[in-house]
C-alpha atoms as a PDB file:
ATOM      1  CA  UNK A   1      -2.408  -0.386 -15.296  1.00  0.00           C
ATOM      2  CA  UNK A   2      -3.360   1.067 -18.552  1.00  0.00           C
ATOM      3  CA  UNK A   3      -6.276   2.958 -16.506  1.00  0.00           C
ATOM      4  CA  UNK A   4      -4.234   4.085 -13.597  1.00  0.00           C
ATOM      5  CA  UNK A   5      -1.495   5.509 -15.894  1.00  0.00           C
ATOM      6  CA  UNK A   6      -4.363   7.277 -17.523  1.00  0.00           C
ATOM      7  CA  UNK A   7      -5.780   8.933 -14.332  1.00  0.00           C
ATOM      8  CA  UNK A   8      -2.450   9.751 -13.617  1.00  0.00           C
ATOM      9  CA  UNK A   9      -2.124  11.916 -17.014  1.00  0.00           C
ATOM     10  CA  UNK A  10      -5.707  13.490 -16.621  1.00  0.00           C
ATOM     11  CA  UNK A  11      -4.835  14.482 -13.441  1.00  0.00           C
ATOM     12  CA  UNK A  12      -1.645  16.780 -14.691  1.00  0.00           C
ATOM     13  CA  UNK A  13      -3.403  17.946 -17.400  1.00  0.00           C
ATOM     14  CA  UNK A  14      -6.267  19.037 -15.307  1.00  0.00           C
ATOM     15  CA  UNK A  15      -3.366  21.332 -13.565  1.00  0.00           C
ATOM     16  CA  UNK A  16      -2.318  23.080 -16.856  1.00  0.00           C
ATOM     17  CA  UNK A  17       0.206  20.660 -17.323  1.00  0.00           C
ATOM     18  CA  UNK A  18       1.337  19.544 -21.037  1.00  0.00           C
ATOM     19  CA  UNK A  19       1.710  15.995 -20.974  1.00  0.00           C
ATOM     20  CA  UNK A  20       3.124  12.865 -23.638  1.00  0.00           C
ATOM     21  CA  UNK A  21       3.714   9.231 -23.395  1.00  0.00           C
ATOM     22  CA  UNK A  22       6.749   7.756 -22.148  1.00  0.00           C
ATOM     23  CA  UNK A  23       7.337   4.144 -23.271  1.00  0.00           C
ATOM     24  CA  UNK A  24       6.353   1.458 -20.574  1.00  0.00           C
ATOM     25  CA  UNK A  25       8.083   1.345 -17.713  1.00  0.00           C
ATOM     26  CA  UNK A  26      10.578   3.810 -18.384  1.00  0.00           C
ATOM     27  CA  UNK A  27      11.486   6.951 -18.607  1.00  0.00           C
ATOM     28  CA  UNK A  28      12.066   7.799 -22.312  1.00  0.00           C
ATOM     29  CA  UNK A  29       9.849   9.160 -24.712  1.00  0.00           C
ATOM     30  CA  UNK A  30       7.137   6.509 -26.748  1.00  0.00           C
ATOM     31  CA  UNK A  31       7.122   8.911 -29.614  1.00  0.00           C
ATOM     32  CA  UNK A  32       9.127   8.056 -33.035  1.00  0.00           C
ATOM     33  CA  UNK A  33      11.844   9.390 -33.382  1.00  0.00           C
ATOM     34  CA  UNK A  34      12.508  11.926 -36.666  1.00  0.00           C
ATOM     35  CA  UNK A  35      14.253   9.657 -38.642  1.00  0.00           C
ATOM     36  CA  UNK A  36      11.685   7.165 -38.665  1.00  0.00           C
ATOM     37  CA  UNK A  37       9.002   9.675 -39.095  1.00  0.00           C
ATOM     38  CA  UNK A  38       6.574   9.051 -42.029  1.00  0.00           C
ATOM     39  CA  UNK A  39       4.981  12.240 -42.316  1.00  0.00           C
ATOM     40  CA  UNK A  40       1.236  11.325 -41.452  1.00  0.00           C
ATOM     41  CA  UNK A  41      -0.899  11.961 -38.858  1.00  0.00           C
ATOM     42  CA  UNK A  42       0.379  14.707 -36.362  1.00  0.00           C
ATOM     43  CA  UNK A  43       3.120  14.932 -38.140  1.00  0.00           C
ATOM     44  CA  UNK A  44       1.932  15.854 -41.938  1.00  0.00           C
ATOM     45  CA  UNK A  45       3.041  19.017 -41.865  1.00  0.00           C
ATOM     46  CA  UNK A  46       6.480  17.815 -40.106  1.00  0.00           C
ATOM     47  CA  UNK A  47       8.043  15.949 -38.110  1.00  0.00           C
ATOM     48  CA  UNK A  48       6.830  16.485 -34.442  1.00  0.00           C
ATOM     49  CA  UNK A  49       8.692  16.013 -31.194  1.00  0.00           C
ATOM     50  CA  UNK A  50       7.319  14.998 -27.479  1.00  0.00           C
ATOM     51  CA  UNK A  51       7.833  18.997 -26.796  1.00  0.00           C
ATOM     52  CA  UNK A  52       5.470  19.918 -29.630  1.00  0.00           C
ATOM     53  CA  UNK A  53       2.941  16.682 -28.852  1.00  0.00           C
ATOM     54  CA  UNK A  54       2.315  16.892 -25.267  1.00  0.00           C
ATOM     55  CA  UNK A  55      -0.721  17.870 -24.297  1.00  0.00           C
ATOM     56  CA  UNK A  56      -3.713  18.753 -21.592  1.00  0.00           C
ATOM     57  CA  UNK A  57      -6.052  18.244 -24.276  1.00  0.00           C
ATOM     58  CA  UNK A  58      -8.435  14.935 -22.874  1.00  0.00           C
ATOM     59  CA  UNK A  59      -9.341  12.720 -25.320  1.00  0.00           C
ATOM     60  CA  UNK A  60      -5.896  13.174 -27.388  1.00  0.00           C
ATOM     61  CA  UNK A  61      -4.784  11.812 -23.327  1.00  0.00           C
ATOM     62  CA  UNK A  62      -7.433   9.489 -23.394  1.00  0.00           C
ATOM     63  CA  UNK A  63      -6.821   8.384 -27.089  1.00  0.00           C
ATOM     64  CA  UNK A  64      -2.953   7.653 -25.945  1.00  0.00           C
ATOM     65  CA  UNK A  65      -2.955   6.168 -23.043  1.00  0.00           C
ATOM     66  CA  UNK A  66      -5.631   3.445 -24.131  1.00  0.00           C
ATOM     67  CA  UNK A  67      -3.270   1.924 -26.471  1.00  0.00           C
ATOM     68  CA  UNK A  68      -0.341   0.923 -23.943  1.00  0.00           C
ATOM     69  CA  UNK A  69       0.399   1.485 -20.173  1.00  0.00           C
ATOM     70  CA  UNK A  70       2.566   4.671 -20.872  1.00  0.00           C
ATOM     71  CA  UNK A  71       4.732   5.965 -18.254  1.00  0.00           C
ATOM     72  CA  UNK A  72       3.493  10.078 -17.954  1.00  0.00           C
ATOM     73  CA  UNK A  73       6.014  12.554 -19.105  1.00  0.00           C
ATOM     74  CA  UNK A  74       5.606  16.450 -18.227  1.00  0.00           C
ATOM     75  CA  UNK A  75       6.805  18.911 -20.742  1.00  0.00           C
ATOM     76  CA  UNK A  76       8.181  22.118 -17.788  1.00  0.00           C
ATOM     77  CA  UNK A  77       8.425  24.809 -20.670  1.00  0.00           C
ATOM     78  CA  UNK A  78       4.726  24.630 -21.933  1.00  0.00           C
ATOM     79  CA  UNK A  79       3.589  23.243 -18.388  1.00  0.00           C
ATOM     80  CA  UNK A  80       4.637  27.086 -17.366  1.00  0.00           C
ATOM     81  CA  UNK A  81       6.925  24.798 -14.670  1.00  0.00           C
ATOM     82  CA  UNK A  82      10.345  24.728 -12.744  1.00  0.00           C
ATOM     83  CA  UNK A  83      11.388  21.752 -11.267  1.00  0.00           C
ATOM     84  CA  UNK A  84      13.948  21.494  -8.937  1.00  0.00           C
ATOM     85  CA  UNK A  85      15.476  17.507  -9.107  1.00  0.00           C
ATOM     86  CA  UNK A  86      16.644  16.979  -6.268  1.00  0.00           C
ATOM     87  CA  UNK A  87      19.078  13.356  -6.702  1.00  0.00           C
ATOM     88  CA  UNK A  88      20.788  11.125  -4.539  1.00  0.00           C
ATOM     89  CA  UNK A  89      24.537  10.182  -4.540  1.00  0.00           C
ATOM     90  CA  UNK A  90      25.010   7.241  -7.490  1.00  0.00           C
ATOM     91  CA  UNK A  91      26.900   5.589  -4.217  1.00  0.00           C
ATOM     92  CA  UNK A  92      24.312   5.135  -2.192  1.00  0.00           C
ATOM     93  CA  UNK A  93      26.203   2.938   0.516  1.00  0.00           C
ATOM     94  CA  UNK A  94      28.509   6.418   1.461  1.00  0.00           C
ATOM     95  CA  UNK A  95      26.436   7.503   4.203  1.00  0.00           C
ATOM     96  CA  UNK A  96      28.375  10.821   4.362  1.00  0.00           C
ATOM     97  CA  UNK A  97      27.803  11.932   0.772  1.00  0.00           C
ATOM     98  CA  UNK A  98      25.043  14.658   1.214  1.00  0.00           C
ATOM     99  CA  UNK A  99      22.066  14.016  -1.159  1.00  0.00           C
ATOM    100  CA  UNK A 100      20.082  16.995  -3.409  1.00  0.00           C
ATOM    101  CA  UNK A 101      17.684  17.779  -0.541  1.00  0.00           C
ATOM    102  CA  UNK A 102      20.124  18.427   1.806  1.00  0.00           C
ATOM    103  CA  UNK A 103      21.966  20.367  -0.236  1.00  0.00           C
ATOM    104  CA  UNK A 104      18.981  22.510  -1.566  1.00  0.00           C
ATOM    105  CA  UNK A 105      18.155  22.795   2.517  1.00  0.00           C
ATOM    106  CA  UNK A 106      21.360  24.346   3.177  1.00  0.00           C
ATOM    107  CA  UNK A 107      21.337  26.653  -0.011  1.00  0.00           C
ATOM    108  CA  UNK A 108      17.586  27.819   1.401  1.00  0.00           C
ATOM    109  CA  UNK A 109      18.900  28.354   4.654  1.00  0.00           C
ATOM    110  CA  UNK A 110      21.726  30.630   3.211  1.00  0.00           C
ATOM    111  CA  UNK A 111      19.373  32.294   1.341  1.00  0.00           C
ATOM    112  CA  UNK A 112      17.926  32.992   4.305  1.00  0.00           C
ATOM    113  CA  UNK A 113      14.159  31.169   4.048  1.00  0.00           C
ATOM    114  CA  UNK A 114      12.931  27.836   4.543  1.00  0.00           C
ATOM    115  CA  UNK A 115      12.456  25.236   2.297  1.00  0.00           C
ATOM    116  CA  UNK A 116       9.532  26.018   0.064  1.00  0.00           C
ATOM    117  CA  UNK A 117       6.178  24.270   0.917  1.00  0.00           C
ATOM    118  CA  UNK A 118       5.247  23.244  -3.129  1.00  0.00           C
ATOM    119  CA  UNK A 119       4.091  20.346  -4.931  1.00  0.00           C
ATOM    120  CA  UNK A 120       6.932  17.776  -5.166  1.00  0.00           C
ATOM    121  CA  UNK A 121       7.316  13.909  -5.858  1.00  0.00           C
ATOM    122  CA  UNK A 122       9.289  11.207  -4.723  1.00  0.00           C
ATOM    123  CA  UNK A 123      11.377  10.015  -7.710  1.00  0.00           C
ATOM    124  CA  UNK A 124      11.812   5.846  -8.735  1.00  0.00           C
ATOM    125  CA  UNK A 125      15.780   6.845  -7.156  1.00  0.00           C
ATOM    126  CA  UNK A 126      14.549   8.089  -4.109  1.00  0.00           C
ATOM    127  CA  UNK A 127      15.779  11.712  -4.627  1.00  0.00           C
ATOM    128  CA  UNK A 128      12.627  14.412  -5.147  1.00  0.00           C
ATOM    129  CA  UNK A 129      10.946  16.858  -7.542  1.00  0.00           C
ATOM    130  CA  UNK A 130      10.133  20.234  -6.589  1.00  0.00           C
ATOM    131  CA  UNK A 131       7.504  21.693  -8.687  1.00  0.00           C
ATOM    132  CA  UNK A 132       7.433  25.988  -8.867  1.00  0.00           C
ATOM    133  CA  UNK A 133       5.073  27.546 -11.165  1.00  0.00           C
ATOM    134  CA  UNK A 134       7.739  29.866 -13.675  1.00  0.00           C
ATOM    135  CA  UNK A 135       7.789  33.762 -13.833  1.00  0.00           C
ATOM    136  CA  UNK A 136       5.822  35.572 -16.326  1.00  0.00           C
ATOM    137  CA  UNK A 137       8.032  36.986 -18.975  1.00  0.00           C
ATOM    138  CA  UNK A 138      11.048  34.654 -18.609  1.00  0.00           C
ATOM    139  CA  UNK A 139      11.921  31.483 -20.500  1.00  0.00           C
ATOM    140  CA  UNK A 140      13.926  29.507 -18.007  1.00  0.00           C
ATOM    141  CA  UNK A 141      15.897  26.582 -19.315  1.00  0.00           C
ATOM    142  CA  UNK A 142      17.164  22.902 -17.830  1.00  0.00           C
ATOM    143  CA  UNK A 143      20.453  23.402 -16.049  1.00  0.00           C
ATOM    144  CA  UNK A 144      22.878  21.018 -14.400  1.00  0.00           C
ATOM    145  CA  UNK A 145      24.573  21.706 -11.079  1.00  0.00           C
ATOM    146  CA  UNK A 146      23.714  25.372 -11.313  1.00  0.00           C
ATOM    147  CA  UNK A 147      22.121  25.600  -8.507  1.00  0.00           C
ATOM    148  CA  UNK A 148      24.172  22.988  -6.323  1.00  0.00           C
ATOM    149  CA  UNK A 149      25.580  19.019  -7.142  1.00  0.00           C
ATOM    150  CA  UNK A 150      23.236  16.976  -7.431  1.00  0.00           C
ATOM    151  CA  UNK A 151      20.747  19.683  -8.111  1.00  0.00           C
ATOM    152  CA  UNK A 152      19.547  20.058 -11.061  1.00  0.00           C
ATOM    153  CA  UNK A 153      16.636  21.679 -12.986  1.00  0.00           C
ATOM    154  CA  UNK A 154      13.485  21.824 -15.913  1.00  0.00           C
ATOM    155  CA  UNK A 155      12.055  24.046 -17.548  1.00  0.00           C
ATOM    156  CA  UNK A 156      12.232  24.727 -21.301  1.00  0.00           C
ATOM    157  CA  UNK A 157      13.800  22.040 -23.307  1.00  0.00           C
ATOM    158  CA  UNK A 158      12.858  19.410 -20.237  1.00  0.00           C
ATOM    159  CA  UNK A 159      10.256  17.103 -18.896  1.00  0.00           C
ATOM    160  CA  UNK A 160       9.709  15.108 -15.814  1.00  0.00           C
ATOM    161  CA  UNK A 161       8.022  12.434 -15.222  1.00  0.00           C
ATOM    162  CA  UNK A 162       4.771  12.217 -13.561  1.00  0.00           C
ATOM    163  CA  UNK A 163       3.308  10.756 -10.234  1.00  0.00           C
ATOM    164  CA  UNK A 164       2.053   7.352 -11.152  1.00  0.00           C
ATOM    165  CA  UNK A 165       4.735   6.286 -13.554  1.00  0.00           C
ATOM    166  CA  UNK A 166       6.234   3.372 -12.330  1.00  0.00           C
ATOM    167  CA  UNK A 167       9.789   1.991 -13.434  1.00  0.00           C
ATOM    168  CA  UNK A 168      12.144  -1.126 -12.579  1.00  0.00           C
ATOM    169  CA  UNK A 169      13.591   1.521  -9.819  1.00  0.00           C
ATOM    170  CA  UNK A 170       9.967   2.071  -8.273  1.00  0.00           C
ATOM    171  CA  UNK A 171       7.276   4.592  -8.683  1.00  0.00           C
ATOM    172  CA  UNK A 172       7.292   8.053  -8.917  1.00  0.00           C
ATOM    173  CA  UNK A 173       4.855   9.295  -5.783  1.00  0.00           C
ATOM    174  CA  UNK A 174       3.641  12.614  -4.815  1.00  0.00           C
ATOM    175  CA  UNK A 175       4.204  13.326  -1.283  1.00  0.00           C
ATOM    176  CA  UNK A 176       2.617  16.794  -0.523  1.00  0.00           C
ATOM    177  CA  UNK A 177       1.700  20.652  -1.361  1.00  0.00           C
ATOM    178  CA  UNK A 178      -1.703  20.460  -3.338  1.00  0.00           C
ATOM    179  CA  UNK A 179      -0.459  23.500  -5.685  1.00  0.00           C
ATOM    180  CA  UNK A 180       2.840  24.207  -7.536  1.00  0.00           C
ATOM    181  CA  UNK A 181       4.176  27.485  -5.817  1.00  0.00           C
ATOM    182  CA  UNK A 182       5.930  30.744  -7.518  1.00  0.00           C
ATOM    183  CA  UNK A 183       9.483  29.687  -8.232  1.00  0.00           C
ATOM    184  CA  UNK A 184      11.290  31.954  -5.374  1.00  0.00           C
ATOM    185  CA  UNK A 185      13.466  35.250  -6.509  1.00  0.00           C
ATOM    186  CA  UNK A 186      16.591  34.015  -4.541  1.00  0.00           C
ATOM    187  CA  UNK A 187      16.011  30.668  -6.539  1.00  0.00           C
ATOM    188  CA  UNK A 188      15.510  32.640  -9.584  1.00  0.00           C
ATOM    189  CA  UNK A 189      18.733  34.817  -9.570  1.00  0.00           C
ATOM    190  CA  UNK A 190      20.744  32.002  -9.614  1.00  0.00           C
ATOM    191  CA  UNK A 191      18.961  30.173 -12.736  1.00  0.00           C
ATOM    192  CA  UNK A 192      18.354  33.518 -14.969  1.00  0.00           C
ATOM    193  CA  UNK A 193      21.502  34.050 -16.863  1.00  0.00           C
ATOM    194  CA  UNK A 194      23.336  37.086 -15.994  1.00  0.00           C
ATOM    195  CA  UNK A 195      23.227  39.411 -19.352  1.00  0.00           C
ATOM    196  CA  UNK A 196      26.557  39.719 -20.730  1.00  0.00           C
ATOM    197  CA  UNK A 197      28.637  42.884 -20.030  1.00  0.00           C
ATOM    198  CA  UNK A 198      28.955  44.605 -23.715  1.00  0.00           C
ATOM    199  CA  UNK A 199      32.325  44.131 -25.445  1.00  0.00           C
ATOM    200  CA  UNK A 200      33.155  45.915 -28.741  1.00  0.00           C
ATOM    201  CA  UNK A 201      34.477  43.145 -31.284  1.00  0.00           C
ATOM    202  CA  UNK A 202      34.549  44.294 -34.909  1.00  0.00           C
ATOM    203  CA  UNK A 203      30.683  42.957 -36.473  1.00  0.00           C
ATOM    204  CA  UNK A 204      32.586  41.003 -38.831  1.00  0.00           C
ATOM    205  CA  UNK A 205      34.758  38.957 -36.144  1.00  0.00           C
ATOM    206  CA  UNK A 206      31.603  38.886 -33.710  1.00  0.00           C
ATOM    207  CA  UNK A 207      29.509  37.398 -36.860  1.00  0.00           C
ATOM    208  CA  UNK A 208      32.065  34.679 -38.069  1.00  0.00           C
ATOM    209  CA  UNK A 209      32.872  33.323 -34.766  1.00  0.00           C
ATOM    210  CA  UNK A 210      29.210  32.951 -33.879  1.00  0.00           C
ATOM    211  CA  UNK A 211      28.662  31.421 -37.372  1.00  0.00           C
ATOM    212  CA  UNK A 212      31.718  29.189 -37.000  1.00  0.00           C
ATOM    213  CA  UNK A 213      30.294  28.249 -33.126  1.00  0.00           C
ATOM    214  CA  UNK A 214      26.453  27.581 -34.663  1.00  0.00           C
ATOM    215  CA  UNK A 215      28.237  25.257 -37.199  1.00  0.00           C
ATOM    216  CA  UNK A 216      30.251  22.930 -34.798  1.00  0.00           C
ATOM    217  CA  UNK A 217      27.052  23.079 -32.228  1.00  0.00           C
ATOM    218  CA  UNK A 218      25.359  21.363 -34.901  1.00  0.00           C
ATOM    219  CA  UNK A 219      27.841  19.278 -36.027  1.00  0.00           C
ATOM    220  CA  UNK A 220      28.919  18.142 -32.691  1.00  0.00           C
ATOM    221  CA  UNK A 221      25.448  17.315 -31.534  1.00  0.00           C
ATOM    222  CA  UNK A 222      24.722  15.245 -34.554  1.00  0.00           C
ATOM    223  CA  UNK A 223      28.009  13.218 -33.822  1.00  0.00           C
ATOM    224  CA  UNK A 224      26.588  12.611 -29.608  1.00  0.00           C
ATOM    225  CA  UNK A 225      23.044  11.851 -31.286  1.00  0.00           C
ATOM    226  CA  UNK A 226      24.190   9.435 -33.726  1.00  0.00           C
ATOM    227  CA  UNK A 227      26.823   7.745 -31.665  1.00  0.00           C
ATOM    228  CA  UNK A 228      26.548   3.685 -31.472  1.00  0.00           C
ATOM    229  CA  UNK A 229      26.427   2.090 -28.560  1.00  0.00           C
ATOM    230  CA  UNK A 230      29.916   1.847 -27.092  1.00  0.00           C
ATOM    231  CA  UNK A 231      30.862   4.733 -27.972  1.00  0.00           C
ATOM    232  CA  UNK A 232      28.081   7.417 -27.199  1.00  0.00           C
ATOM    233  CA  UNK A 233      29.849   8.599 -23.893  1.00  0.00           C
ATOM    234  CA  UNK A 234      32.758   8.804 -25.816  1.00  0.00           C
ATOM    235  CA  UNK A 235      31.307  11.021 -27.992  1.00  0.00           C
ATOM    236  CA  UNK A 236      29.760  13.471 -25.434  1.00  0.00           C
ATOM    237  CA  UNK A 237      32.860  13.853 -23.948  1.00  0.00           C
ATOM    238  CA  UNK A 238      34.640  14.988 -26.924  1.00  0.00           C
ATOM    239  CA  UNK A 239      31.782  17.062 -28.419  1.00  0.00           C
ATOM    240  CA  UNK A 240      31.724  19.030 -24.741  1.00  0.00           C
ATOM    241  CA  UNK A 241      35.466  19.168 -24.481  1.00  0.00           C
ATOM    242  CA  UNK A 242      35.018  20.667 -28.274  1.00  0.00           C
ATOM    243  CA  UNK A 243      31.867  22.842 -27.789  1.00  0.00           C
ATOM    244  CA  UNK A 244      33.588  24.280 -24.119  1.00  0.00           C
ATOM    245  CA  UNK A 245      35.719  26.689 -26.332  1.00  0.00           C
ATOM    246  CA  UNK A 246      33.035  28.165 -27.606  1.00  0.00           C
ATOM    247  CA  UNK A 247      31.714  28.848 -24.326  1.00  0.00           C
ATOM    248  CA  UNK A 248      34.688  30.325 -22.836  1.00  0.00           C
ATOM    249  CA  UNK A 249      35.188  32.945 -25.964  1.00  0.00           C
ATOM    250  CA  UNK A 250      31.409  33.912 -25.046  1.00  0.00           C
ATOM    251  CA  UNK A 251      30.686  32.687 -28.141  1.00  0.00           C
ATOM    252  CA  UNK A 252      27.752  30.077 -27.032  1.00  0.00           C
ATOM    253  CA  UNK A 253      25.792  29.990 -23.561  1.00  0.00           C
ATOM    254  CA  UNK A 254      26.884  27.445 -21.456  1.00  0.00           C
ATOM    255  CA  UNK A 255      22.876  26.941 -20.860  1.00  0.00           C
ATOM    256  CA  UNK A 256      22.420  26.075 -24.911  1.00  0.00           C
ATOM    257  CA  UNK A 257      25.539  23.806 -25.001  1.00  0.00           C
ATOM    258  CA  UNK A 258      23.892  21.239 -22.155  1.00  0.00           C
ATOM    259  CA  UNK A 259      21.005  21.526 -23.166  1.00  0.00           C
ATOM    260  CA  UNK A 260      21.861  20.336 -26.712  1.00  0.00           C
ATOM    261  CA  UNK A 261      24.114  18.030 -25.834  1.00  0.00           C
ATOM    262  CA  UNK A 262      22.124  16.468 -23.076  1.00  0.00           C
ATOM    263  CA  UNK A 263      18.955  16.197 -25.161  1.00  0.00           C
ATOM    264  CA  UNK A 264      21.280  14.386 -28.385  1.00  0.00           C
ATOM    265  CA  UNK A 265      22.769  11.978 -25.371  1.00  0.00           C
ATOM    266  CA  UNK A 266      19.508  11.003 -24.014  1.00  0.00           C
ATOM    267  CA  UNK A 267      18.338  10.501 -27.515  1.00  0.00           C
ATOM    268  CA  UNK A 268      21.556   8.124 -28.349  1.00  0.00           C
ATOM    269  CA  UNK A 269      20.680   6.470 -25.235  1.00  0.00           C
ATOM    270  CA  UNK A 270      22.559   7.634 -22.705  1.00  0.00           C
ATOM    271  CA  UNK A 271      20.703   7.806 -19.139  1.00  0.00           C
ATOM    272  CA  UNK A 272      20.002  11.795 -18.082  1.00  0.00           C
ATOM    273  CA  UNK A 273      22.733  11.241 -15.194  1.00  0.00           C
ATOM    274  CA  UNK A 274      25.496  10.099 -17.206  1.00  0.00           C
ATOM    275  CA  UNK A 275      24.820  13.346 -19.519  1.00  0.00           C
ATOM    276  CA  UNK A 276      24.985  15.559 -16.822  1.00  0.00           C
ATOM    277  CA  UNK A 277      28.116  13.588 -15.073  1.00  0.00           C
ATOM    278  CA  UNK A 278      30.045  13.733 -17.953  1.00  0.00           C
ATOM    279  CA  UNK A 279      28.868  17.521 -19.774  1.00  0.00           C
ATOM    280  CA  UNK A 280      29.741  18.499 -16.216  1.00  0.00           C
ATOM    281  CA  UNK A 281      32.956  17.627 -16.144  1.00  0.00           C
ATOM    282  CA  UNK A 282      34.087  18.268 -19.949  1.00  0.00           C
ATOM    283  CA  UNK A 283      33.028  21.827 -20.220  1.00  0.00           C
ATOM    284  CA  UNK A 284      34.098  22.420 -17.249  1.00  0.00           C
ATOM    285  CA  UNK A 285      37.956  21.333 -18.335  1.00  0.00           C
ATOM    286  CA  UNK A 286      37.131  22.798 -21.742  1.00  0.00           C
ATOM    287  CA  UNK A 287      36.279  26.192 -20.308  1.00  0.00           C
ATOM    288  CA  UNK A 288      39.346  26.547 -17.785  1.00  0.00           C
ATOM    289  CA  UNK A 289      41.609  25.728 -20.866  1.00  0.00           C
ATOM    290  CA  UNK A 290      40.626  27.857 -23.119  1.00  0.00           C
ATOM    291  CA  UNK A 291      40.616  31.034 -21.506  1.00  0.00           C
ATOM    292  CA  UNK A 292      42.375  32.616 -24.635  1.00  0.00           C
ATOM    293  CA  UNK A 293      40.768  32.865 -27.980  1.00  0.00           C
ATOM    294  CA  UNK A 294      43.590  30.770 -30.527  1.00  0.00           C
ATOM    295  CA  UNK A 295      43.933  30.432 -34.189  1.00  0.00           C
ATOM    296  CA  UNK A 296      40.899  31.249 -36.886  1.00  0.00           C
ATOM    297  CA  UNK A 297      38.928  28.902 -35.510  1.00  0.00           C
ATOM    298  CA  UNK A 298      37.110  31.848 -32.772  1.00  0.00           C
END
C-alpha cells in the first residue's frame, strides 16, 4: 500500500502539483499540529503547516510516504489549481434530490457551454472533482455554495485529496481528461469577488471597525478551533452567527470568514461538510439580520 500511495503522490507532483501526507485512511492532514510543534526539523525556523510543507519535490515525497501508507493531499493554491467538488445529497435514498454534477450541468448549460472536458476524480462519496488549471494574476480562494448547493470549490487556503487515496468510504479514482484545463471565464465571474463599490466613511470609523472586525475574527476562530468535542458545532455556529455582522457592515469578506472558520472546524474535528452545512446557514441568518450597523461595536 505504502508503494501505491507513493506512486500515487509522484504522479501529482510530476503535474506541478504541491502535495503532503494525509494520515492513513483518511482525509485529514498527518502533519502536527502547532501546538504540539517542537521547533526542529522543517519547522526550526517556525512552526509549519500542510500549506507551507507540501511539495513536488521527490525524495522529500519519497522520504514521506516510506514511513506510513499516507492518504495524498493536494494543496489547490500552490498546485496553481481550481477544483470544482462536485457532492452528493447527505440523503442519498431521496432519489429526487439533484446531486453537484447535475447541478454544475445545468449551471453550464445556462452559461451557455458544455460541461468542461478536464481532469476530474471520483470522490470516496461518490460525488466528483473537477480539476481547472487557475488564471494568471488572480488568487482564487475555497468557497461554499457559491457557485451552486452542493457545489463547492479549492483553491487557496484548500486541498483535495488525490487519486489513489483510499478511505472507509472507498477510493478516490480518476476517471478521465489527461490534463487539468483553464478554469472557464463564465466559471470565473462567479468565483472572483466583485470589488466593492467605494463608500466614503470617515478613516477613523473605517479603521476601528476593521480593527474591531480583525479582533473578533481571531477571537472567534480560536474559540471554533479549540472547541471540545460536543461542543465544536456549537461553537461554529455561534462564531458565524457572530462573525456574519461583520460581513454585512462590509467590514470582512464573506470569502475570509469561511475560509477561517472552516479551516479552525476541520482542525477541531469537524468533517468539511458539516463546516460548510452549518457556516452556510449561520452567516447566512447573520447577514439578513444585520442589515443595519448598531451600537460601537461596527
Amino acid at each position: 500500500m505504502n508503494e501505491h500511495l507513493m506512486h500515487a503522490a509522484l504522479d501529482a507532483a510530476a503535474r506541478g502539483w504541491h502535495v503532503f501526507p494525509l494520515r492513513p485512511g483518511s482525509k485529514r492532514p498527518a502533519l502536527h499540529g502547532e501546538q504540539a510543534c517542537a521547533g526542529t526539523g522543517p519547522c526550526a525556523g517556525g512552526h509549519r503547516k500542510w500549506k507551507q510543507r507540501a511539495t513536488t519535490d521527490p525524495d522529500r515525497i519519497r522520504a514521506a510516504w516510506s514511513q506510513a501508507p499516507f492518504n495524498v493531499g493536494i494543496a489547490t493554491g500552490p498546485s496553481g489549481l481550481v477544483v470544482v467538488d462536485l457532492d452528493v445529497p447527505k440523503d442519498k435514498g431521496s432519489s429526487d434530490a439533484p446531486d453537484g454534477a447535475a447541478i454544475f450541468g445545468a449551471l453550464c448549460e445556462r452559461a451557455g457551454h458544455v460541461v468542461p472536458d478536464t481532469y476530474r476524480t471520483r470522490t470516496a462519496s461518490g460525488g466528483e472533482h473537477l480539476y481547472f488549471t487557475a488564471p494568471t494574476g488572480v488568487r482564487l480562494t475555497n468557497t461554499a455554495g457559491t457557485v451552486g448547493e452542493l457545489v463547492d470549490t479549492r483553491a487557496w487556503g484548500g486541498y483535495v485529496v488525490a487519486a489513489g487515496s483510499v478511505t472507509p468510504a472507498g477510493p478516490y479514482e480518476a476517471l478521465c481528461g489527461p490534463v487539468a484545463a483553464p478554469l472557464p471565464g463564465w466559471l470565473q465571474s462567479i468565483l472572483q469577488p466583485a470589488l466593492r463599490a467605494p463608500q466614503a466613511p470617515s478613516v477613523a470609523a473605517t479603521t476601528q471597525s476593521s480593527r474591531y472586525a480583525d479582533v473578533a475574527l481571531t477571537a472567534e476562530t480560536r474559540n471554533v478551533a479549540t472547541a471540545q468535542p460536543g461542543a465544536r458545532e456549537a461553537a461554529l455556529f455561534r462564531a458565524a452567527r457572530a462573525l456574519g455582522r461583520f460581513v454585512a457592515w462590509s467590514d470582512l469578506p464573506r470569502h475570509v470568514v469561511e475560509q477561517a472558520l472552516q479551516e479552525a472546524g476541520e482542525a477541531a474535528g469537524l468533517s468539511a461538510s458539516e463546516c460548510r452545512s452549518t457556516l452556510r446557514s449561520a452567516l447566512n441568518w447573520s447577514i439578513t439580520h444585520n442589515q443595519q450597523r448598531r451600537g460601537n461595536a461596527a
